[in-house]
PDB file of N, CA and C in Angstrom:
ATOM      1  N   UNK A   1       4.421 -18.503   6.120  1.00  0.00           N
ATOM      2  CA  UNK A   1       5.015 -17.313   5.534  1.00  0.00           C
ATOM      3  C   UNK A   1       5.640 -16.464   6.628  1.00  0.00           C
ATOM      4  N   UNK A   2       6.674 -15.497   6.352  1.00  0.00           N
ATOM      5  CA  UNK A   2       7.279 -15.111   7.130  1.00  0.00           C
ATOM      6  C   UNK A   2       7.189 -13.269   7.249  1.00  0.00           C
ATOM      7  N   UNK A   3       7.120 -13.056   8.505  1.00  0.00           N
ATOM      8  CA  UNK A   3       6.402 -11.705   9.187  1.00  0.00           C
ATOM      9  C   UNK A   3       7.768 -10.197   8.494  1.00  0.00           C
ATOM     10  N   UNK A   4       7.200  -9.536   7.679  1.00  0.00           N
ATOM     11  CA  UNK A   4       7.896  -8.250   7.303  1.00  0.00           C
ATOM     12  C   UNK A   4       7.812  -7.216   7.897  1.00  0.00           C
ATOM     13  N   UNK A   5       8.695  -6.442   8.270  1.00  0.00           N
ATOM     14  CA  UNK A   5       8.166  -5.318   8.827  1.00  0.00           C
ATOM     15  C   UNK A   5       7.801  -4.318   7.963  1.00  0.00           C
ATOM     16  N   UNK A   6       6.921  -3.512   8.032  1.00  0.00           N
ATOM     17  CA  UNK A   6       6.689  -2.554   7.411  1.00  0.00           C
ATOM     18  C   UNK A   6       6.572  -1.182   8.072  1.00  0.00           C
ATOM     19  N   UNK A   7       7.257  -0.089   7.311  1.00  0.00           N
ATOM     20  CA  UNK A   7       7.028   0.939   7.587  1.00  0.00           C
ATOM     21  C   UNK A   7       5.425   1.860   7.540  1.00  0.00           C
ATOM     22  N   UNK A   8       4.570   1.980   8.581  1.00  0.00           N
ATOM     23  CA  UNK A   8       3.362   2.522   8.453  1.00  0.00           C
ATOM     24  C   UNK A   8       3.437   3.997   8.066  1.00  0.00           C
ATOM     25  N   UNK A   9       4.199   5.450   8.439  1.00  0.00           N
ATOM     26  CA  UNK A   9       4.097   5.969   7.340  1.00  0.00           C
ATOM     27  C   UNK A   9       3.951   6.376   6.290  1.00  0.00           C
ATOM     28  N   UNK A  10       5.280   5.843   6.249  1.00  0.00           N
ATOM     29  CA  UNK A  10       5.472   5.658   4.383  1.00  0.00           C
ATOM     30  C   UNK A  10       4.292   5.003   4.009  1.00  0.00           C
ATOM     31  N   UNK A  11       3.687   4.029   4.183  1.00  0.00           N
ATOM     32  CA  UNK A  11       2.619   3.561   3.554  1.00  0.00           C
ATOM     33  C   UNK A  11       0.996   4.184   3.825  1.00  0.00           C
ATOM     34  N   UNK A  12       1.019   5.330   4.469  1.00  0.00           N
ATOM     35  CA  UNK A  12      -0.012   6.224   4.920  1.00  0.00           C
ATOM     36  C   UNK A  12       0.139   7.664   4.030  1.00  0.00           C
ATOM     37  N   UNK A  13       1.750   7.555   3.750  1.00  0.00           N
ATOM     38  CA  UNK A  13       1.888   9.043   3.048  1.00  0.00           C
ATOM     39  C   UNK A  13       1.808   8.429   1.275  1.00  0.00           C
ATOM     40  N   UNK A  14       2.493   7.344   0.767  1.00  0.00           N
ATOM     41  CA  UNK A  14       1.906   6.909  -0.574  1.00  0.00           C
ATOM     42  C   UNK A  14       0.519   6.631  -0.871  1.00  0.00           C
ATOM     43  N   UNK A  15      -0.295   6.091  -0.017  1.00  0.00           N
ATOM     44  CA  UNK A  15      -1.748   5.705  -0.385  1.00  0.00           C
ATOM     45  C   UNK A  15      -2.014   7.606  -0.234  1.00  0.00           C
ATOM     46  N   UNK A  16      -2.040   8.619   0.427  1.00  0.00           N
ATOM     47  CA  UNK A  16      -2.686   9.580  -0.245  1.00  0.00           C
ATOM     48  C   UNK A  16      -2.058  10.267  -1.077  1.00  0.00           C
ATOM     49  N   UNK A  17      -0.635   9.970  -1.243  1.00  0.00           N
ATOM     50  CA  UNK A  17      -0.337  11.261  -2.571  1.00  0.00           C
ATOM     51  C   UNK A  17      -0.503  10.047  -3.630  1.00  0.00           C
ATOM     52  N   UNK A  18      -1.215   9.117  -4.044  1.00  0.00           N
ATOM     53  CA  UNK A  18      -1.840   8.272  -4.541  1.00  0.00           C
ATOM     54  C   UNK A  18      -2.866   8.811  -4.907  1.00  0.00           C
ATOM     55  N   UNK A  19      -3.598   9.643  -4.339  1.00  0.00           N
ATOM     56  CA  UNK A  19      -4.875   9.824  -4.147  1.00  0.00           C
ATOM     57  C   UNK A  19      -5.880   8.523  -3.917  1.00  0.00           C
ATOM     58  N   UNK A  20      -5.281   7.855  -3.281  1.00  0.00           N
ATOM     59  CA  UNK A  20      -6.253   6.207  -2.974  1.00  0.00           C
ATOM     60  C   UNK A  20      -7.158   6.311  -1.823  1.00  0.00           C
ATOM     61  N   UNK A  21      -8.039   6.611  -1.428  1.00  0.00           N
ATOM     62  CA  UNK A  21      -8.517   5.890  -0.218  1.00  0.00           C
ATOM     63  C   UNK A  21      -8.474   5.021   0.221  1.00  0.00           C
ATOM     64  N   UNK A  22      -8.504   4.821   1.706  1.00  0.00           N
ATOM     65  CA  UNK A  22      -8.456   3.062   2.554  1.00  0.00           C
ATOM     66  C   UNK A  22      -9.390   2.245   2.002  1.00  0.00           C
ATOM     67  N   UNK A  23     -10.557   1.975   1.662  1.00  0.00           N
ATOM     68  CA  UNK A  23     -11.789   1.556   0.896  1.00  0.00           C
ATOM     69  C   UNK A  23     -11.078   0.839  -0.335  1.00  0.00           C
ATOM     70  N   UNK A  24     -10.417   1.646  -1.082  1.00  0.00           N
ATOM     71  CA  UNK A  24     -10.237   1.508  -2.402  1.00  0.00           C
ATOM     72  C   UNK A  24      -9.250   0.099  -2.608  1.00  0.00           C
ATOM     73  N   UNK A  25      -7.746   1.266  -1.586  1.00  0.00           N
ATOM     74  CA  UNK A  25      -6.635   0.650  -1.712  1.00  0.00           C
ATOM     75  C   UNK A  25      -6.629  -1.236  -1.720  1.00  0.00           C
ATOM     76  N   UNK A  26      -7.536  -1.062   0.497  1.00  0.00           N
ATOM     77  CA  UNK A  26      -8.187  -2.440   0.558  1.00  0.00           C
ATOM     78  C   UNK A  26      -8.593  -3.221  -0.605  1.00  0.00           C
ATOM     79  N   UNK A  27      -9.217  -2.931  -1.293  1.00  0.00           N
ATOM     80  CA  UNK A  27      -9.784  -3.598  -1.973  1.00  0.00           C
ATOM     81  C   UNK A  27      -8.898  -3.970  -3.434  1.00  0.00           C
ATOM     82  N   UNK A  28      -7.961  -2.864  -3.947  1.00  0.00           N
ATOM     83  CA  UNK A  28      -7.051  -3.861  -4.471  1.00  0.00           C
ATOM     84  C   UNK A  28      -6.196  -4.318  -4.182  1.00  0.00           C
ATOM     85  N   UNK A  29      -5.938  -3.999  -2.693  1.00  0.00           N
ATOM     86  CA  UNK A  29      -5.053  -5.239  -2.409  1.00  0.00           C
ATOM     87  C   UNK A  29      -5.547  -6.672  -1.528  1.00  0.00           C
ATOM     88  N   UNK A  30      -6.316  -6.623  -1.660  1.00  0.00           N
ATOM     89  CA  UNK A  30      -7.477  -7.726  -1.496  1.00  0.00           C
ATOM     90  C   UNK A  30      -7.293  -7.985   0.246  1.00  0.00           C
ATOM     91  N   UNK A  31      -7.297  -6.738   1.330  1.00  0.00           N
ATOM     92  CA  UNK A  31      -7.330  -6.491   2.701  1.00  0.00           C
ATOM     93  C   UNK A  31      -8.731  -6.165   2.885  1.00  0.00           C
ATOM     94  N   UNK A  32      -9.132  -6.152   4.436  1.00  0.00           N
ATOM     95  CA  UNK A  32     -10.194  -5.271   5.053  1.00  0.00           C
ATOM     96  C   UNK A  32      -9.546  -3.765   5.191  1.00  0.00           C
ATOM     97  N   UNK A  33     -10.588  -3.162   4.917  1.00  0.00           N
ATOM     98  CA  UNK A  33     -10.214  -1.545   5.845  1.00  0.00           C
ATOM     99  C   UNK A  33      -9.233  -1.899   6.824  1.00  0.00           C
ATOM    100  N   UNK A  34     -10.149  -2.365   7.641  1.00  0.00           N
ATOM    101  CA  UNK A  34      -9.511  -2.858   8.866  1.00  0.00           C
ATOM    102  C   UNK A  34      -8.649  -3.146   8.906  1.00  0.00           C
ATOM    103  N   UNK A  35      -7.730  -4.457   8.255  1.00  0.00           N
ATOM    104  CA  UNK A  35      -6.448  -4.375   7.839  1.00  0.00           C
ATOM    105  C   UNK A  35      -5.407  -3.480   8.024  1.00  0.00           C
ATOM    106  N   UNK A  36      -6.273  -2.536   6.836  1.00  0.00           N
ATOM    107  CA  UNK A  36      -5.250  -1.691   6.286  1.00  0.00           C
ATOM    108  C   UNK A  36      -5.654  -0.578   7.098  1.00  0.00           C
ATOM    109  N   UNK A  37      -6.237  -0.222   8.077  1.00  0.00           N
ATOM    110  CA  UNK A  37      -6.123   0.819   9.010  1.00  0.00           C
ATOM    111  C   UNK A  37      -5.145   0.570  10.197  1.00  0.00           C
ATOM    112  N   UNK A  38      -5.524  -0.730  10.603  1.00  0.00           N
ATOM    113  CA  UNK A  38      -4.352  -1.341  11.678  1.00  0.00           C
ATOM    114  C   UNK A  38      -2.871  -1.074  10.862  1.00  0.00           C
ATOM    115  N   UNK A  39      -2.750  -1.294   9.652  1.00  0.00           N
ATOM    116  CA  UNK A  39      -1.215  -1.322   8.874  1.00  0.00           C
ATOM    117  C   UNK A  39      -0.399   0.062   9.130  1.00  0.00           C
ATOM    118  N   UNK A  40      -1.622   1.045   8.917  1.00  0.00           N
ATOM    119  CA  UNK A  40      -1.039   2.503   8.686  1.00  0.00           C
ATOM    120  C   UNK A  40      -1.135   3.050   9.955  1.00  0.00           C
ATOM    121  N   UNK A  41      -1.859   2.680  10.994  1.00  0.00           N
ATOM    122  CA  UNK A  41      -1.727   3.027  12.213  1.00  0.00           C
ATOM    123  C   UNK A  41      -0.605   2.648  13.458  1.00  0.00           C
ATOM    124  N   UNK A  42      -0.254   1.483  12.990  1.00  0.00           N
ATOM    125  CA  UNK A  42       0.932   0.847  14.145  1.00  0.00           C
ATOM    126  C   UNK A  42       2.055   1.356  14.242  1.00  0.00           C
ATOM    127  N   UNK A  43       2.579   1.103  15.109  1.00  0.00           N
ATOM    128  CA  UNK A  43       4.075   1.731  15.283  1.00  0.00           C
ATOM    129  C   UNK A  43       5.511   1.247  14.180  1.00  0.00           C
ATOM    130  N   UNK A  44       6.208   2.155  14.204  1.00  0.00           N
ATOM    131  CA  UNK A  44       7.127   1.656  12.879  1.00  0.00           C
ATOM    132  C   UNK A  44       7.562   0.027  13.068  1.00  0.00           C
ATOM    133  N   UNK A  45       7.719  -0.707  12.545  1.00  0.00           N
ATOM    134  CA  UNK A  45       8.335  -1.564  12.308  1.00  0.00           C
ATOM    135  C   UNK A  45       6.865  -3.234  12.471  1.00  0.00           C
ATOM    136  N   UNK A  46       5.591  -2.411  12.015  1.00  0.00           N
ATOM    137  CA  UNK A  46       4.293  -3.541  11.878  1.00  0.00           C
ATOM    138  C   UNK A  46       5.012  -4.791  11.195  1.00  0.00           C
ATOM    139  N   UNK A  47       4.368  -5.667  11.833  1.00  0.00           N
ATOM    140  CA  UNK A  47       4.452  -7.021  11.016  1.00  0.00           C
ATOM    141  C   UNK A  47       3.088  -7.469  10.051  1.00  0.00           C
ATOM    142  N   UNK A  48       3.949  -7.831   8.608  1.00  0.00           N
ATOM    143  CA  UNK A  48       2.874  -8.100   7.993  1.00  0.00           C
ATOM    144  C   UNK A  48       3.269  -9.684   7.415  1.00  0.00           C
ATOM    145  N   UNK A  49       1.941  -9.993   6.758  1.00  0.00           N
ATOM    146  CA  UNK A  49       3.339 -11.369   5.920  1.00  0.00           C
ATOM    147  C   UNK A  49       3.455 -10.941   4.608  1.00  0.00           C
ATOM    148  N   UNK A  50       4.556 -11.932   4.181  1.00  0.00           N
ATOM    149  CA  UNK A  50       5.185 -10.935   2.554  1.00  0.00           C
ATOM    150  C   UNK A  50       4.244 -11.453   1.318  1.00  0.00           C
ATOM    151  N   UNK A  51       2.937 -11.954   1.390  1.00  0.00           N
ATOM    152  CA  UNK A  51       2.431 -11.815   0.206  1.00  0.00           C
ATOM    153  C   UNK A  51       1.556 -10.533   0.825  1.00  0.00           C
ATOM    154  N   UNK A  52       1.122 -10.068   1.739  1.00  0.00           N
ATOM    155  CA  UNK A  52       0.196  -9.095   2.636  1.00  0.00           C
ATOM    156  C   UNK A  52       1.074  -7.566   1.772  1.00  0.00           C
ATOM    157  N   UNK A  53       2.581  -7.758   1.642  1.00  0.00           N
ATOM    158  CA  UNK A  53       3.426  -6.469   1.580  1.00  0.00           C
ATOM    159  C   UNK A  53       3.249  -6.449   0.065  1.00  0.00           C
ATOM    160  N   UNK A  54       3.491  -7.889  -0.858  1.00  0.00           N
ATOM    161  CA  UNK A  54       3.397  -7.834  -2.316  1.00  0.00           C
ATOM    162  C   UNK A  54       2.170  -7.211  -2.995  1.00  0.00           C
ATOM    163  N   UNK A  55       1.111  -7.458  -2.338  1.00  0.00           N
ATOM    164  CA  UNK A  55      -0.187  -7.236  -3.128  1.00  0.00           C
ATOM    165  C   UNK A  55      -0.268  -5.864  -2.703  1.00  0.00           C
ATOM    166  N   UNK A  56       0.176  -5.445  -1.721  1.00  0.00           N
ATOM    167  CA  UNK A  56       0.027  -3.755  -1.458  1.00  0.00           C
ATOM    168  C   UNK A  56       1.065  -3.059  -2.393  1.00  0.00           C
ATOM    169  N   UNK A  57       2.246  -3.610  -2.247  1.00  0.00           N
ATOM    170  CA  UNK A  57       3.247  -3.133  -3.354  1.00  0.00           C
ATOM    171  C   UNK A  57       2.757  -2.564  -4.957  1.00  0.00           C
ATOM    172  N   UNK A  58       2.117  -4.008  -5.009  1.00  0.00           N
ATOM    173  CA  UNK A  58       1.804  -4.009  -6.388  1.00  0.00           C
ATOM    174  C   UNK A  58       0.354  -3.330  -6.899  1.00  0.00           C
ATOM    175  N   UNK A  59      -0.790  -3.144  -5.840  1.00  0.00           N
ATOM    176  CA  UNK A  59      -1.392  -1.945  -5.762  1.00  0.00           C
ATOM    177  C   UNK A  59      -1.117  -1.041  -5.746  1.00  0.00           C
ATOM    178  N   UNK A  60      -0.124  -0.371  -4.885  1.00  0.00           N
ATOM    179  CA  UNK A  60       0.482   1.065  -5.194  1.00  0.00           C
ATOM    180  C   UNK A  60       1.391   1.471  -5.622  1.00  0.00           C
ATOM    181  N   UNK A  61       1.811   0.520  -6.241  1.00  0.00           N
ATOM    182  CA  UNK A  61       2.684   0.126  -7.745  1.00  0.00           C
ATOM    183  C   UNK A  61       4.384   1.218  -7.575  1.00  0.00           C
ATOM    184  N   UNK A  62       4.585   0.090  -6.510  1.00  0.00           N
ATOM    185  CA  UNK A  62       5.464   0.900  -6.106  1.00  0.00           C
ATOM    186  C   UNK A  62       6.217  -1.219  -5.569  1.00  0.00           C
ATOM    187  N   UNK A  63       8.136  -0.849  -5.284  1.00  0.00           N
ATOM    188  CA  UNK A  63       8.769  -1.441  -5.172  1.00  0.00           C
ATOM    189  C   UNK A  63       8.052  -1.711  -3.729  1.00  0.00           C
ATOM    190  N   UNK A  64       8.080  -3.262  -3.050  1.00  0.00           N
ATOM    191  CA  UNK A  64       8.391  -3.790  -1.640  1.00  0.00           C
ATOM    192  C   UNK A  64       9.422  -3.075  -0.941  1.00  0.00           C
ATOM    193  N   UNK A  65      10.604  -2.527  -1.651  1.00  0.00           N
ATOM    194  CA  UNK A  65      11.529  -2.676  -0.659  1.00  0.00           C
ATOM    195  C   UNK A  65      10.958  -0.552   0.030  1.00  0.00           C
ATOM    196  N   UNK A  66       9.998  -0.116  -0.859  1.00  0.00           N
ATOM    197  CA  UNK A  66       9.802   1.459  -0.305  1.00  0.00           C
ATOM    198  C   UNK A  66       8.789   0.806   0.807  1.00  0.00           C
ATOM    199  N   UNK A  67       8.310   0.232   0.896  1.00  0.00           N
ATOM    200  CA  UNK A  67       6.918   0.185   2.355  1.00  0.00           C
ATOM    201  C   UNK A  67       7.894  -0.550   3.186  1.00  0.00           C
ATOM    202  N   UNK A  68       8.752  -1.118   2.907  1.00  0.00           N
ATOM    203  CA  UNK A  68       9.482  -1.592   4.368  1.00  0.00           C
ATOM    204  C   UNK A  68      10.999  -0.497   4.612  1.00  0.00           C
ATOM    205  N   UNK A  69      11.052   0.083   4.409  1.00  0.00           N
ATOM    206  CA  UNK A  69      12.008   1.311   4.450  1.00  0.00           C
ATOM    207  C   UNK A  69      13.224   1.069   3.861  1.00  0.00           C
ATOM    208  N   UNK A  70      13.851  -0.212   3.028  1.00  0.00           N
ATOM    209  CA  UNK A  70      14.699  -0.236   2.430  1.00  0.00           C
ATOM    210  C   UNK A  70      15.297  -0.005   1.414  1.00  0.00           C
ATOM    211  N   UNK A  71      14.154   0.465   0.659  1.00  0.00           N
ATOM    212  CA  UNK A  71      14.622   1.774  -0.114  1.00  0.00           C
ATOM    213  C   UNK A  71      13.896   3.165  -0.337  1.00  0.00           C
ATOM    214  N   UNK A  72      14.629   4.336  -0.702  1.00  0.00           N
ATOM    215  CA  UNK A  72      13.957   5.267  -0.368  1.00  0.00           C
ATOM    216  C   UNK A  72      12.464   5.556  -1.071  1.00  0.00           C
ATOM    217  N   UNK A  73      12.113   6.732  -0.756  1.00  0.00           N
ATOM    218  CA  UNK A  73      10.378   6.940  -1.253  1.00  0.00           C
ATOM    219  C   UNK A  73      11.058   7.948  -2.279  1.00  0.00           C
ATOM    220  N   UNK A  74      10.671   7.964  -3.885  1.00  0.00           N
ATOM    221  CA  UNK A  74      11.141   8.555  -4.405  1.00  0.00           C
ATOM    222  C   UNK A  74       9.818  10.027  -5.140  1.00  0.00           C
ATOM    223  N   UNK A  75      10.309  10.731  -5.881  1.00  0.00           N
ATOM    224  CA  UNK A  75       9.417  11.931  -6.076  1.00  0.00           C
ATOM    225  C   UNK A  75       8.002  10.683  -6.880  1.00  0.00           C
ATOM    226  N   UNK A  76       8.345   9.739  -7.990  1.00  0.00           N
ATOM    227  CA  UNK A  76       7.908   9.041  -8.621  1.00  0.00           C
ATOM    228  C   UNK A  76       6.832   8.314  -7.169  1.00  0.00           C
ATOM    229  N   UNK A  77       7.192   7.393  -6.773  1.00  0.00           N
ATOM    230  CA  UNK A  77       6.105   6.808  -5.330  1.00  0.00           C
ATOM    231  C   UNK A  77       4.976   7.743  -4.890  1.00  0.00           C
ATOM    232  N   UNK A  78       5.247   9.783  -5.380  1.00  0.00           N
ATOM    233  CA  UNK A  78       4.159  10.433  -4.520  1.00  0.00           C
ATOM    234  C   UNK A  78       3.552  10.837  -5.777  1.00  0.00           C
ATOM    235  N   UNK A  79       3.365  10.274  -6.941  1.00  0.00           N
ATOM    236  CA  UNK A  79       2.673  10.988  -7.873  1.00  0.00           C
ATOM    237  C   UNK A  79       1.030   9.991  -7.894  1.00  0.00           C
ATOM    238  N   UNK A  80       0.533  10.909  -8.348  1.00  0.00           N
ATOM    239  CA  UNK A  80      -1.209  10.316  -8.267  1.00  0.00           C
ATOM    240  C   UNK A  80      -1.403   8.983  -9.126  1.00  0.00           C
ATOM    241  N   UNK A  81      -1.836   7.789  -9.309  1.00  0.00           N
ATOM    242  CA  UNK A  81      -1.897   6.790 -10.099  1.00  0.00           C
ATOM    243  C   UNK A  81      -3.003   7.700 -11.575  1.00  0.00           C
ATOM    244  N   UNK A  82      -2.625   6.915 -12.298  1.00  0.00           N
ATOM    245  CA  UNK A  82      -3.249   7.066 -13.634  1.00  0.00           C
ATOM    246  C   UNK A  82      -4.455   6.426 -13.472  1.00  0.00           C
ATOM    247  N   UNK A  83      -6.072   7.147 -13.940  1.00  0.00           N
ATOM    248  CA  UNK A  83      -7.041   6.777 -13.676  1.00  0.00           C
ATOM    249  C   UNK A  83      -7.503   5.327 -14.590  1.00  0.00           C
ATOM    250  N   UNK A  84      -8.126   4.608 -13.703  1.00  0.00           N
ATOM    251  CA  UNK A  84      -8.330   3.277 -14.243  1.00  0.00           C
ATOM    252  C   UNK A  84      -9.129   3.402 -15.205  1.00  0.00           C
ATOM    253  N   UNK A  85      -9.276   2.770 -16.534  1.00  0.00           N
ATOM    254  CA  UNK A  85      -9.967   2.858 -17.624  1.00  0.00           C
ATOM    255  C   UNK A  85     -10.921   1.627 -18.149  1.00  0.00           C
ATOM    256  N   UNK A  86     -11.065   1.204 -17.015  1.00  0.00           N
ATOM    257  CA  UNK A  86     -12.347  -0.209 -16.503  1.00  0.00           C
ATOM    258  C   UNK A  86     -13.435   0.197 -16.705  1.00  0.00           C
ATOM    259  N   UNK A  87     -14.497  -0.119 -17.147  1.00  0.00           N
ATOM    260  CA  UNK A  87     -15.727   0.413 -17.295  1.00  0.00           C
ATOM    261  C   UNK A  87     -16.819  -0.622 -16.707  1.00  0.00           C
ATOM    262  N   UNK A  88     -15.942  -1.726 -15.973  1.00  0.00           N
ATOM    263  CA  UNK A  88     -16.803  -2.773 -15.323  1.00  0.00           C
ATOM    264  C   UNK A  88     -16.816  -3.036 -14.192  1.00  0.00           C
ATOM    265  N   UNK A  89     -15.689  -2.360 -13.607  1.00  0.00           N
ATOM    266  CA  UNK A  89     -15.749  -1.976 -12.036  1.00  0.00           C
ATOM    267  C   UNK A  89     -14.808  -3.002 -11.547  1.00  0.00           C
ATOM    268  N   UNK A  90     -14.234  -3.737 -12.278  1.00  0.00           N
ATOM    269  CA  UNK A  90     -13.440  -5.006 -11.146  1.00  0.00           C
ATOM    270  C   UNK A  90     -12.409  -5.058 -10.978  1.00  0.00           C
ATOM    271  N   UNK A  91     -11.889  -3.398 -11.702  1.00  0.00           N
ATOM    272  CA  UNK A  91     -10.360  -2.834 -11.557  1.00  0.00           C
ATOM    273  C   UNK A  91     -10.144  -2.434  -9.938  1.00  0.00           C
ATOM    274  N   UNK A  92     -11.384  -1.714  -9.266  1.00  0.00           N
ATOM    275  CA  UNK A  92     -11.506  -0.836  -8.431  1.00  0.00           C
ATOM    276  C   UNK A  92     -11.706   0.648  -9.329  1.00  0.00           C
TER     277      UNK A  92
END
């Protein structure tokens, strides 16, 4: 698979106007903390691989092309996710 760059920002400023924690996020996007602390910590242009960028995408339910800076972060990307309505826990 082939290495994406990603913008760490942007993906530090959506996971909290998300209201997600690192704990959480990790976990639906099936990363370590760790991972995803190294992700949001590196310098602009981190390499990730592109199923690593999809499953985060699609956790913070937001387009691929906003965590790699190719398209913009819109008012919609900083709104809080809708609370999960799982009552079995394997939503997160």
């Amino acid at each position: 698979m082939a290495d994406i760059a990603i913008d760490a920002p942007t993906l530090k400023t959506i996971r909290k106007a998300r209201k997600l924690g690192r704990p959480r996020l990790a976990r639906l996007a099936g990363l370590s903390e760790r991972q995803l602390s190294r992700l949001e910590q590196a310098a602009a242009g981190a390499g990730m691989q592109t199923d690593t960028l999809s499953r985060l995408a699609l956790a913070l339910d937001v387009p691929e092309g906003v965590l790699t800076g190719a398209i913009p972060v819109t008012e919609a990307d900083l709104t809080p996710l809708a609370a999960s309505k799982c009552t079995s826990g394997c939503c997160g």
